[in-house]
C-alpha atoms as a PDB file:
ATOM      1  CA  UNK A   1       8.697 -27.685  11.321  1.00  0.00           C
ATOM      2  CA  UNK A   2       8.229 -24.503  12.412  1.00  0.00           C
ATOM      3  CA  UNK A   3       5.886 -21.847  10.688  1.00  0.00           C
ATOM      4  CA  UNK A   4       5.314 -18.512  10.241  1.00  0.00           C
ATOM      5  CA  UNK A   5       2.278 -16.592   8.748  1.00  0.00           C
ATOM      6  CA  UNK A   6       2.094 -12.952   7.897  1.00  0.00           C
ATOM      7  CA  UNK A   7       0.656 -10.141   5.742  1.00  0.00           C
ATOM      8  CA  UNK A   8       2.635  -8.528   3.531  1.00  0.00           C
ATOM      9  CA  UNK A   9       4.279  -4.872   4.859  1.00  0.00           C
ATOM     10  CA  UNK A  10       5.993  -2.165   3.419  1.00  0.00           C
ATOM     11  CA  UNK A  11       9.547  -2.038   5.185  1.00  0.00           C
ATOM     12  CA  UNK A  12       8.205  -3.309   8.122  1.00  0.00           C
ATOM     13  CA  UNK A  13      10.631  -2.876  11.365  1.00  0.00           C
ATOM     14  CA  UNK A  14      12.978  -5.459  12.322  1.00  0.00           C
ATOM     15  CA  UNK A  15      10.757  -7.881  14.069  1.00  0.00           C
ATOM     16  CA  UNK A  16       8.830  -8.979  10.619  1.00  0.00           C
ATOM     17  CA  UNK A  17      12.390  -9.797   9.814  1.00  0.00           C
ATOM     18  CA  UNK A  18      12.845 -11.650  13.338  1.00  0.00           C
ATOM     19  CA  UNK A  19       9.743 -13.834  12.747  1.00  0.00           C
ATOM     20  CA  UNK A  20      11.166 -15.138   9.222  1.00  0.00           C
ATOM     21  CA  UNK A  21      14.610 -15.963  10.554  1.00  0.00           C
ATOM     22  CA  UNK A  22      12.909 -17.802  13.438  1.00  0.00           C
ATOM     23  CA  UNK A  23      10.868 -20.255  11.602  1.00  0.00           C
ATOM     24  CA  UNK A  24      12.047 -22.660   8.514  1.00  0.00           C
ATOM     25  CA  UNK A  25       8.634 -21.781   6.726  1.00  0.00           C
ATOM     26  CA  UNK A  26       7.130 -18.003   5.965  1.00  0.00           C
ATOM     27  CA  UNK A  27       3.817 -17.680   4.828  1.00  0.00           C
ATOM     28  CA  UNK A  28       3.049 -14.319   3.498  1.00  0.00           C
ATOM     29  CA  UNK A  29      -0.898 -14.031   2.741  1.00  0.00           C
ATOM     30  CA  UNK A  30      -2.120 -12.407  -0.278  1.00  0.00           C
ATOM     31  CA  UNK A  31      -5.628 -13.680  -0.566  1.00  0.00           C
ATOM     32  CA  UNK A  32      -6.549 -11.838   2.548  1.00  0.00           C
ATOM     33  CA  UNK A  33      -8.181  -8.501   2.939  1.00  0.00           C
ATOM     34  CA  UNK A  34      -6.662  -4.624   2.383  1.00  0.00           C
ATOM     35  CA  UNK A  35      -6.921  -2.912   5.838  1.00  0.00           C
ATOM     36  CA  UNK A  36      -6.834   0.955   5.201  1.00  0.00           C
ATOM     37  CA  UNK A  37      -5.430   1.869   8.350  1.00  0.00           C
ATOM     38  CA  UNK A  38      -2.558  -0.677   8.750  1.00  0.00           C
ATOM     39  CA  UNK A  39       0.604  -0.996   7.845  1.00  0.00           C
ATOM     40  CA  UNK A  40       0.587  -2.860   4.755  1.00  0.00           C
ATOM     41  CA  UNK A  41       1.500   0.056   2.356  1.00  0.00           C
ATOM     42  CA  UNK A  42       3.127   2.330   5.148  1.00  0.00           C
ATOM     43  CA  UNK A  43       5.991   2.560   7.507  1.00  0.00           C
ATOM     44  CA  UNK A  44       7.879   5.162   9.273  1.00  0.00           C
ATOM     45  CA  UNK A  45      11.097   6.351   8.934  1.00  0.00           C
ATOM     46  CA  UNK A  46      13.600   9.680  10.507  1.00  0.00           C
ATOM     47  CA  UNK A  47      13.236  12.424   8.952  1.00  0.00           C
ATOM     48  CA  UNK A  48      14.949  15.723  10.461  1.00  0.00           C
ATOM     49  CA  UNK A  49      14.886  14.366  14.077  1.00  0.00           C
ATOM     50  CA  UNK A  50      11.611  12.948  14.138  1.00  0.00           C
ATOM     51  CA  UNK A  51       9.559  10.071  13.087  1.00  0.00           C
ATOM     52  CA  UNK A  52       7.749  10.481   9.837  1.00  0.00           C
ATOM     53  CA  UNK A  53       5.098   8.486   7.864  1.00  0.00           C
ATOM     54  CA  UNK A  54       6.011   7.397   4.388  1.00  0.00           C
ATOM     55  CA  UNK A  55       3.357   5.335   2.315  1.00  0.00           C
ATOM     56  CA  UNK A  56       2.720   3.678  -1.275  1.00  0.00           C
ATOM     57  CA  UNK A  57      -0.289   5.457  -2.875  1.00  0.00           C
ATOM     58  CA  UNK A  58      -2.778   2.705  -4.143  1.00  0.00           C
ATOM     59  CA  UNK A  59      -5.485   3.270  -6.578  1.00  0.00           C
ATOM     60  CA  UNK A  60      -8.897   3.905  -5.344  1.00  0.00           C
ATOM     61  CA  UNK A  61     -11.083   0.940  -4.860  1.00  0.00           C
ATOM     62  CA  UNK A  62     -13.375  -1.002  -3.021  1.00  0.00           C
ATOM     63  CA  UNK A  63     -12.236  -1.729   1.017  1.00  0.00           C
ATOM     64  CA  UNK A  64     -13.765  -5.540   0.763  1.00  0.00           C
ATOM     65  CA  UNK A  65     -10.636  -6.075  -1.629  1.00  0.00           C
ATOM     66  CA  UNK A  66      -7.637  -8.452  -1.063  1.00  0.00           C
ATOM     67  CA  UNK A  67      -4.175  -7.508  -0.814  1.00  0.00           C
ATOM     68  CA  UNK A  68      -3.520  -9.249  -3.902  1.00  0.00           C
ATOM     69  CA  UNK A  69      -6.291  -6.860  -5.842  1.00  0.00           C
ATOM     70  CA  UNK A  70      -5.325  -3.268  -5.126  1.00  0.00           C
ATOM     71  CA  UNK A  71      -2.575  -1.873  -7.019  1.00  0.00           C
ATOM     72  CA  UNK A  72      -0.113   0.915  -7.071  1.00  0.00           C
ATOM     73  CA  UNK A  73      -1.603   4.509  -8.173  1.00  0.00           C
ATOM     74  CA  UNK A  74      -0.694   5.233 -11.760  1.00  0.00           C
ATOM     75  CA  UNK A  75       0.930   8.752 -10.602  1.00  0.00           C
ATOM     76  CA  UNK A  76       2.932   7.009  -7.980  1.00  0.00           C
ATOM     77  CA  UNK A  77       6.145   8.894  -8.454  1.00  0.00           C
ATOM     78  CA  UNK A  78       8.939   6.778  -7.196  1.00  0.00           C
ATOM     79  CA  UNK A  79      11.715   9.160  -7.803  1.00  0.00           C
ATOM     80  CA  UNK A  80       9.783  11.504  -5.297  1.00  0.00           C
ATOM     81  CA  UNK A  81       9.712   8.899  -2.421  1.00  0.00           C
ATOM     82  CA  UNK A  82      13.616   7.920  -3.008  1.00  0.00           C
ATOM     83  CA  UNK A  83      14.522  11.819  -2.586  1.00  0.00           C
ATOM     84  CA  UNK A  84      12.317  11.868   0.188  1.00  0.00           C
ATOM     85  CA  UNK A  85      15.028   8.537   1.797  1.00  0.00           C
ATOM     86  CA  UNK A  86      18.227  10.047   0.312  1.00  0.00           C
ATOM     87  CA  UNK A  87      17.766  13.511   2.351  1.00  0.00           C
ATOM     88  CA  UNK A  88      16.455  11.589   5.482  1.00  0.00           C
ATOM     89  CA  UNK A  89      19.561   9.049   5.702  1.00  0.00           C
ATOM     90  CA  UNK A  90      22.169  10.654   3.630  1.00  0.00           C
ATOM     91  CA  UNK A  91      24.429  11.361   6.416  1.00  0.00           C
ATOM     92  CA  UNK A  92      23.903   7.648   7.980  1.00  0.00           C
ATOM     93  CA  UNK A  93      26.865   5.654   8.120  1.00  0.00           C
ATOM     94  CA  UNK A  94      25.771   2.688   5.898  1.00  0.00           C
ATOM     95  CA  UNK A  95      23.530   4.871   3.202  1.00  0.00           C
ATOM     96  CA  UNK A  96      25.963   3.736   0.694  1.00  0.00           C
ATOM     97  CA  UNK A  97      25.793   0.773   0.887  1.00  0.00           C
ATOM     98  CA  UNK A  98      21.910   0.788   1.981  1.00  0.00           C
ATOM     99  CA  UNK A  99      20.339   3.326  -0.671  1.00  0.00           C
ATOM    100  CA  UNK A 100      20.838   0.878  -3.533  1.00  0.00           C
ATOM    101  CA  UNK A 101      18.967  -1.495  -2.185  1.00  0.00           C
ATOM    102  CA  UNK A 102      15.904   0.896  -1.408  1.00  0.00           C
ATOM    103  CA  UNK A 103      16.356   2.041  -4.807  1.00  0.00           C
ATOM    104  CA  UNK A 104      16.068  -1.393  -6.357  1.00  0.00           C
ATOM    105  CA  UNK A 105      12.891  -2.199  -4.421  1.00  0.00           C
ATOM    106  CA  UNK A 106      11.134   1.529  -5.106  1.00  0.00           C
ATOM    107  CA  UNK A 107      11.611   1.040  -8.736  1.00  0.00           C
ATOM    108  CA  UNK A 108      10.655  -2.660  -9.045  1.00  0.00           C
ATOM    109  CA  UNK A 109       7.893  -1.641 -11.893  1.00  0.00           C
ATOM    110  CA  UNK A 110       5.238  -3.883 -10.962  1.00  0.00           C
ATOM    111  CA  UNK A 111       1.967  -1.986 -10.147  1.00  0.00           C
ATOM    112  CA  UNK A 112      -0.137  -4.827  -8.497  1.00  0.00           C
ATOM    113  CA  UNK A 113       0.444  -4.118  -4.582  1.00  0.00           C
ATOM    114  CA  UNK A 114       1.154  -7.677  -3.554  1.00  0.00           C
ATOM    115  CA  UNK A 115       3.923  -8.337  -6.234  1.00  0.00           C
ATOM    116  CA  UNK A 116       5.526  -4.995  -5.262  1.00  0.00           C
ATOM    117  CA  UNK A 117       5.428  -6.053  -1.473  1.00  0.00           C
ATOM    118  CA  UNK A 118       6.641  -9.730  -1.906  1.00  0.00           C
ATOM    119  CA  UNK A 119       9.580  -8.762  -4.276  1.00  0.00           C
ATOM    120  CA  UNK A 120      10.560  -5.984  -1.669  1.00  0.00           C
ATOM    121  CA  UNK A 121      10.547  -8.716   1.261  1.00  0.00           C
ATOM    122  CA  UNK A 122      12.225 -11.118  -0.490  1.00  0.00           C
ATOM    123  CA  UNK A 123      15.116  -8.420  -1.639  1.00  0.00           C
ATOM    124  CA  UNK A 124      15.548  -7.863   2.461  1.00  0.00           C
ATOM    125  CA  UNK A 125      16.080 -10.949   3.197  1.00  0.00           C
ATOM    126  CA  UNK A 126      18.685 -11.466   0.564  1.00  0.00           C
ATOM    127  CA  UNK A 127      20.480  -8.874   1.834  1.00  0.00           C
ATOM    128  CA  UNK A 128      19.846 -10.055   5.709  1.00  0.00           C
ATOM    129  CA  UNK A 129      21.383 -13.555   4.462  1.00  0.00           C
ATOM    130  CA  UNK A 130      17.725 -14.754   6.059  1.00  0.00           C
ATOM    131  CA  UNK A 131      17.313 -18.432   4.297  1.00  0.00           C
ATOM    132  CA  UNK A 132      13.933 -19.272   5.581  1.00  0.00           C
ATOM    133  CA  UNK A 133      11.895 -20.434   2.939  1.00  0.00           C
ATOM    134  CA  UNK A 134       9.268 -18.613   1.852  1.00  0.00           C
ATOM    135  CA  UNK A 135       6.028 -19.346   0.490  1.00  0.00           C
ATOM    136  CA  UNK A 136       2.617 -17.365  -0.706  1.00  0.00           C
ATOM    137  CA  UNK A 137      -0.433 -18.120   0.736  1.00  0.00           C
ATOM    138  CA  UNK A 138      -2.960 -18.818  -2.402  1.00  0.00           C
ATOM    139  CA  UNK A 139      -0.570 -21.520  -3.509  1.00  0.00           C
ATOM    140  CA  UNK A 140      -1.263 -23.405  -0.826  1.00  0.00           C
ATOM    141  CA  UNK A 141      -4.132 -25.834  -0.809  1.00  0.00           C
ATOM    142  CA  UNK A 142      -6.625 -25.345   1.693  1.00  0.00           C
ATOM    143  CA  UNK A 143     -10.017 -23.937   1.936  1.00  0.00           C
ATOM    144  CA  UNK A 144      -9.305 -20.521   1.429  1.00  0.00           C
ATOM    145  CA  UNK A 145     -12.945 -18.929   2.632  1.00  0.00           C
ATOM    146  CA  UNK A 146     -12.027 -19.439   6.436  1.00  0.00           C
ATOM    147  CA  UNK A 147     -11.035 -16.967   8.320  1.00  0.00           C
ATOM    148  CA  UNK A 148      -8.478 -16.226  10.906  1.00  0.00           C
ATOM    149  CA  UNK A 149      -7.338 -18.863  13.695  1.00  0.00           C
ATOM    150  CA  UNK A 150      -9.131 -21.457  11.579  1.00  0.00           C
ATOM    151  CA  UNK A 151      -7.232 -20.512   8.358  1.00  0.00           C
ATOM    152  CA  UNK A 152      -3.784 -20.543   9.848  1.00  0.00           C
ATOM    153  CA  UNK A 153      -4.926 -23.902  11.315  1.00  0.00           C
ATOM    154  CA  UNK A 154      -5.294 -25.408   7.993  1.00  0.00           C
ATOM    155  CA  UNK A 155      -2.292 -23.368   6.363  1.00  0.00           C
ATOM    156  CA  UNK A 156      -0.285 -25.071   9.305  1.00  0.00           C
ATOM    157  CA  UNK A 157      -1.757 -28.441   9.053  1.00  0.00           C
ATOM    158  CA  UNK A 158      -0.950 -28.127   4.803  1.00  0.00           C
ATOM    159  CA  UNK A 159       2.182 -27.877   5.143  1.00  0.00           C
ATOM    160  CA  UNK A 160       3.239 -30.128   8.316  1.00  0.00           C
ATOM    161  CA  UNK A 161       3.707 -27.688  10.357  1.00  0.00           C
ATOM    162  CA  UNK A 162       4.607 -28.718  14.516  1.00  0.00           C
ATOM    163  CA  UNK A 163       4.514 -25.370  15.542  1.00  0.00           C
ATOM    164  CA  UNK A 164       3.183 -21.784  14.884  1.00  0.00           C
ATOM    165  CA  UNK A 165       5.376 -18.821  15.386  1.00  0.00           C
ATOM    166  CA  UNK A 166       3.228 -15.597  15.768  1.00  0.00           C
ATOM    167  CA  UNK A 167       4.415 -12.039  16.578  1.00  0.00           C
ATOM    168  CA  UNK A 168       3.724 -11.270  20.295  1.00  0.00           C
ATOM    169  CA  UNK A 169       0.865  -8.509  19.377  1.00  0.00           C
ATOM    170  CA  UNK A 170      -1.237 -11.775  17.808  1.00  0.00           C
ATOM    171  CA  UNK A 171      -1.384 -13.528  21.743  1.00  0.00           C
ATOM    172  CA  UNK A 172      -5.344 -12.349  22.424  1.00  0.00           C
ATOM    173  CA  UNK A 173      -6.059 -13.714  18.966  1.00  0.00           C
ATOM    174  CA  UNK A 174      -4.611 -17.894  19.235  1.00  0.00           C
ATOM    175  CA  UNK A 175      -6.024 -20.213  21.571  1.00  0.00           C
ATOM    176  CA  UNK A 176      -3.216 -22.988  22.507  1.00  0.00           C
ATOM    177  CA  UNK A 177      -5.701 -25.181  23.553  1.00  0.00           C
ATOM    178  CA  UNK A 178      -6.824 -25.504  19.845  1.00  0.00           C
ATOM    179  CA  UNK A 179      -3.657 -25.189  18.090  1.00  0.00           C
ATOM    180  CA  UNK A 180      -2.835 -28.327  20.873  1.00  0.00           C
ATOM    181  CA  UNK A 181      -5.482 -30.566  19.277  1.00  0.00           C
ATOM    182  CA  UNK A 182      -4.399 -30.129  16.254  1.00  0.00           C
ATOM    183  CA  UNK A 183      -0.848 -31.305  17.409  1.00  0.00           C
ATOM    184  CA  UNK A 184       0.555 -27.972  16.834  1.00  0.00           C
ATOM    185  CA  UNK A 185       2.086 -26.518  19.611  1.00  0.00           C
ATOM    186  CA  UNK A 186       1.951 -22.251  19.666  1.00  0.00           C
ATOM    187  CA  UNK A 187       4.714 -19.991  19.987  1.00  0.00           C
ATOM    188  CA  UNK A 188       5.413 -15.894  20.536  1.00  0.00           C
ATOM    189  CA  UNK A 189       8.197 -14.105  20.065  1.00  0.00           C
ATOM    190  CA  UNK A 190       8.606 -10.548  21.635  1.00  0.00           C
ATOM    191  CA  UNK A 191      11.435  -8.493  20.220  1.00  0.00           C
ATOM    192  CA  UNK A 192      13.951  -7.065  22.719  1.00  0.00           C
ATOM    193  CA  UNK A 193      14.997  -3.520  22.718  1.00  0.00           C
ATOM    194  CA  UNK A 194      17.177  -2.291  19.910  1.00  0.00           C
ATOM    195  CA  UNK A 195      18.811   0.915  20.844  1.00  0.00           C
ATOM    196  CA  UNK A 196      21.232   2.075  18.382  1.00  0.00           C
ATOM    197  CA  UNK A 197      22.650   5.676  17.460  1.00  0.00           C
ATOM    198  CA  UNK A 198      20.527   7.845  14.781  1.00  0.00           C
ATOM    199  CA  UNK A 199      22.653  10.998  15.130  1.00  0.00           C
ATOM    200  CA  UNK A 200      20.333  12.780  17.392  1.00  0.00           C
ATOM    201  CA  UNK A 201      19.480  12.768  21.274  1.00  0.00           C
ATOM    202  CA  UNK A 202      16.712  11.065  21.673  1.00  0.00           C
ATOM    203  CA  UNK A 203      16.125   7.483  20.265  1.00  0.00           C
ATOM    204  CA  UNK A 204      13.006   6.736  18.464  1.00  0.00           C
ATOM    205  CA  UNK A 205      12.522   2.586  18.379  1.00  0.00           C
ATOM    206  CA  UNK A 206      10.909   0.667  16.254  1.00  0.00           C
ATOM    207  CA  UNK A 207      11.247   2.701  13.199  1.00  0.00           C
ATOM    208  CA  UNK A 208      11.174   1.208   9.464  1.00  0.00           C
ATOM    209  CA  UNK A 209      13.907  -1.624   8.781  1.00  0.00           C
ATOM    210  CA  UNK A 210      15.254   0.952   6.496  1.00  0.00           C
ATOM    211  CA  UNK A 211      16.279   2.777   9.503  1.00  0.00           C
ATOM    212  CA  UNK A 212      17.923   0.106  11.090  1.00  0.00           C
ATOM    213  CA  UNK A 213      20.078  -0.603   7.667  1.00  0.00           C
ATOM    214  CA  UNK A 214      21.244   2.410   7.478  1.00  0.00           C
ATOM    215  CA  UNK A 215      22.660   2.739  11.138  1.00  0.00           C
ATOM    216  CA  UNK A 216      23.691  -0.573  11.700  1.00  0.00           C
ATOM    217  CA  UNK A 217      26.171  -3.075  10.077  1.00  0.00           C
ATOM    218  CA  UNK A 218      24.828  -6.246   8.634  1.00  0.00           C
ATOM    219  CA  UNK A 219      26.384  -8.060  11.260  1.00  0.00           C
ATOM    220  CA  UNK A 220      25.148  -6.034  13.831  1.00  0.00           C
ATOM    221  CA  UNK A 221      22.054  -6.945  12.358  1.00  0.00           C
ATOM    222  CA  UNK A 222      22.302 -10.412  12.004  1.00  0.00           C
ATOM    223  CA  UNK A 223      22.812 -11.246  15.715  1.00  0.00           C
ATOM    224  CA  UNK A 224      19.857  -8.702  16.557  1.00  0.00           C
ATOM    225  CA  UNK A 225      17.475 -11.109  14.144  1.00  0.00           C
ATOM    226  CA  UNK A 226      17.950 -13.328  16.618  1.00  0.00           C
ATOM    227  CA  UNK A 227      17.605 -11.688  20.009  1.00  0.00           C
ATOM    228  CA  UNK A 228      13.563 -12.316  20.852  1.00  0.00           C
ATOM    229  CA  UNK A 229      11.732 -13.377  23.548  1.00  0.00           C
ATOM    230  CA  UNK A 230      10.193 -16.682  22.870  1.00  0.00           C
ATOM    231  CA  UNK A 231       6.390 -16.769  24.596  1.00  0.00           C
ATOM    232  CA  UNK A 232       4.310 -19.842  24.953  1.00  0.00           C
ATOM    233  CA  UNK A 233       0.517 -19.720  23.977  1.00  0.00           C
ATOM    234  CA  UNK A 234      -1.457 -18.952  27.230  1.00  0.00           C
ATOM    235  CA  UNK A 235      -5.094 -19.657  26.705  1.00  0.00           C
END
């Protein structure tokens, strides 16, 4: 069985959604910790020709908390960061049948930020026809106090997993000697290229997923899920 472990993201780009079609198991981790400067509650998007930044506001808290214990800022105006989508994409070629979606995922009411990121995944990949089951990490029995290679280790051994799927950006970070001994054999993938047009010159890759709904068809998108390099652990 093949497995896949990741943490949660806010309209990540299109290979999050390339990693979950490739494996028959997703983990998404919510007992693991906030990171400030990642992309958990942020993304980016094209806005007037450009890339911008768009981000769910959190409550203030301490940094040593998970994922699973920050939540949404009580002023968090929804309606504010849908107008912000509608003038962006309006004139894209699939915003009607695109912005509905976005709108059901903005206005999901939950406040805790995990809930709000696994409902909005989960809505994706609904609408991506992606069947790959998916699971959340704290459910899973294991010791949940180790950290990194070692924890994916045991999340892969608890669920009879024969190999690990990791996005190419995670190589430096796996050892395929190790995952070998524990009779797990360690994969990459590396997404190709996706240049599509975004009514203006110059292309800007690896924008939101949003962006990639709203210019592309869903069967356009379909057969780009699974166009990926597939990389064998090197050390």
């Amino acid at each position: 069985m093949r497995v896949g472990i990741m943490q949660p993201y806010f309209f990540p780009y299109i290979g999050y959604f390339q990693l979950i079609a490739a494996v028959d198991l997703f983990i998404v981790y919510d007992n693991i910790k906030y990171t400030k400067k990642g992309w958990i509650n942020r993304n980016r998007m094209l806005q007037n020709g450009r890339d911008v930044m768009f981000s769910l506001p959190l409550k203030n808290a301490s940094d040593y908390l998970e994922v699973r214990e920050r939540e949404l800022a009580s002023d968090f105006n929804r309606d504010k960061l849908l107008n912000q989508f509608k003038e962006a994409y309006r004139r894209a070629p699939y915003f009607k049948d695109i912005f509905p979606l976005v709108e059901q995922i903005v206005l999901y009411k939950d406040a805790n930020l995990f809930r709000f990121l696994y409902h909005s995944i989960i809505r994706i990949c609904q609408h991506l026809e992606i069947t790959t089951e998916i699971r959340i990490s704290s459910d899973i029995d294991i010791d949940h106090d180790l950290k990194n290679q070692d924890k994916v280790l045991a999340l892969c051994s608890a669920v009879g997993a024969t190999t690990y799927v990791n996005a190419i950006g995670g190589i430096e970070l796996y050892s395929k000697e190790t995952f070998r001994k524990s009779g797990i054999e360690l994969n990459f993938i590396k997404s190709k290229p996706f240049e599509y047009p975004q009514l203006i010159e110059s292309f800007i890759p690896w924008l939101s997923i949003i962006d990639v709904m709203m210019f592309n068809s869903l069967n356009v998108i379909k057969s780009r899920l699974a166009e990926f390099n597939l990389v064998y652990g090197c050390k």
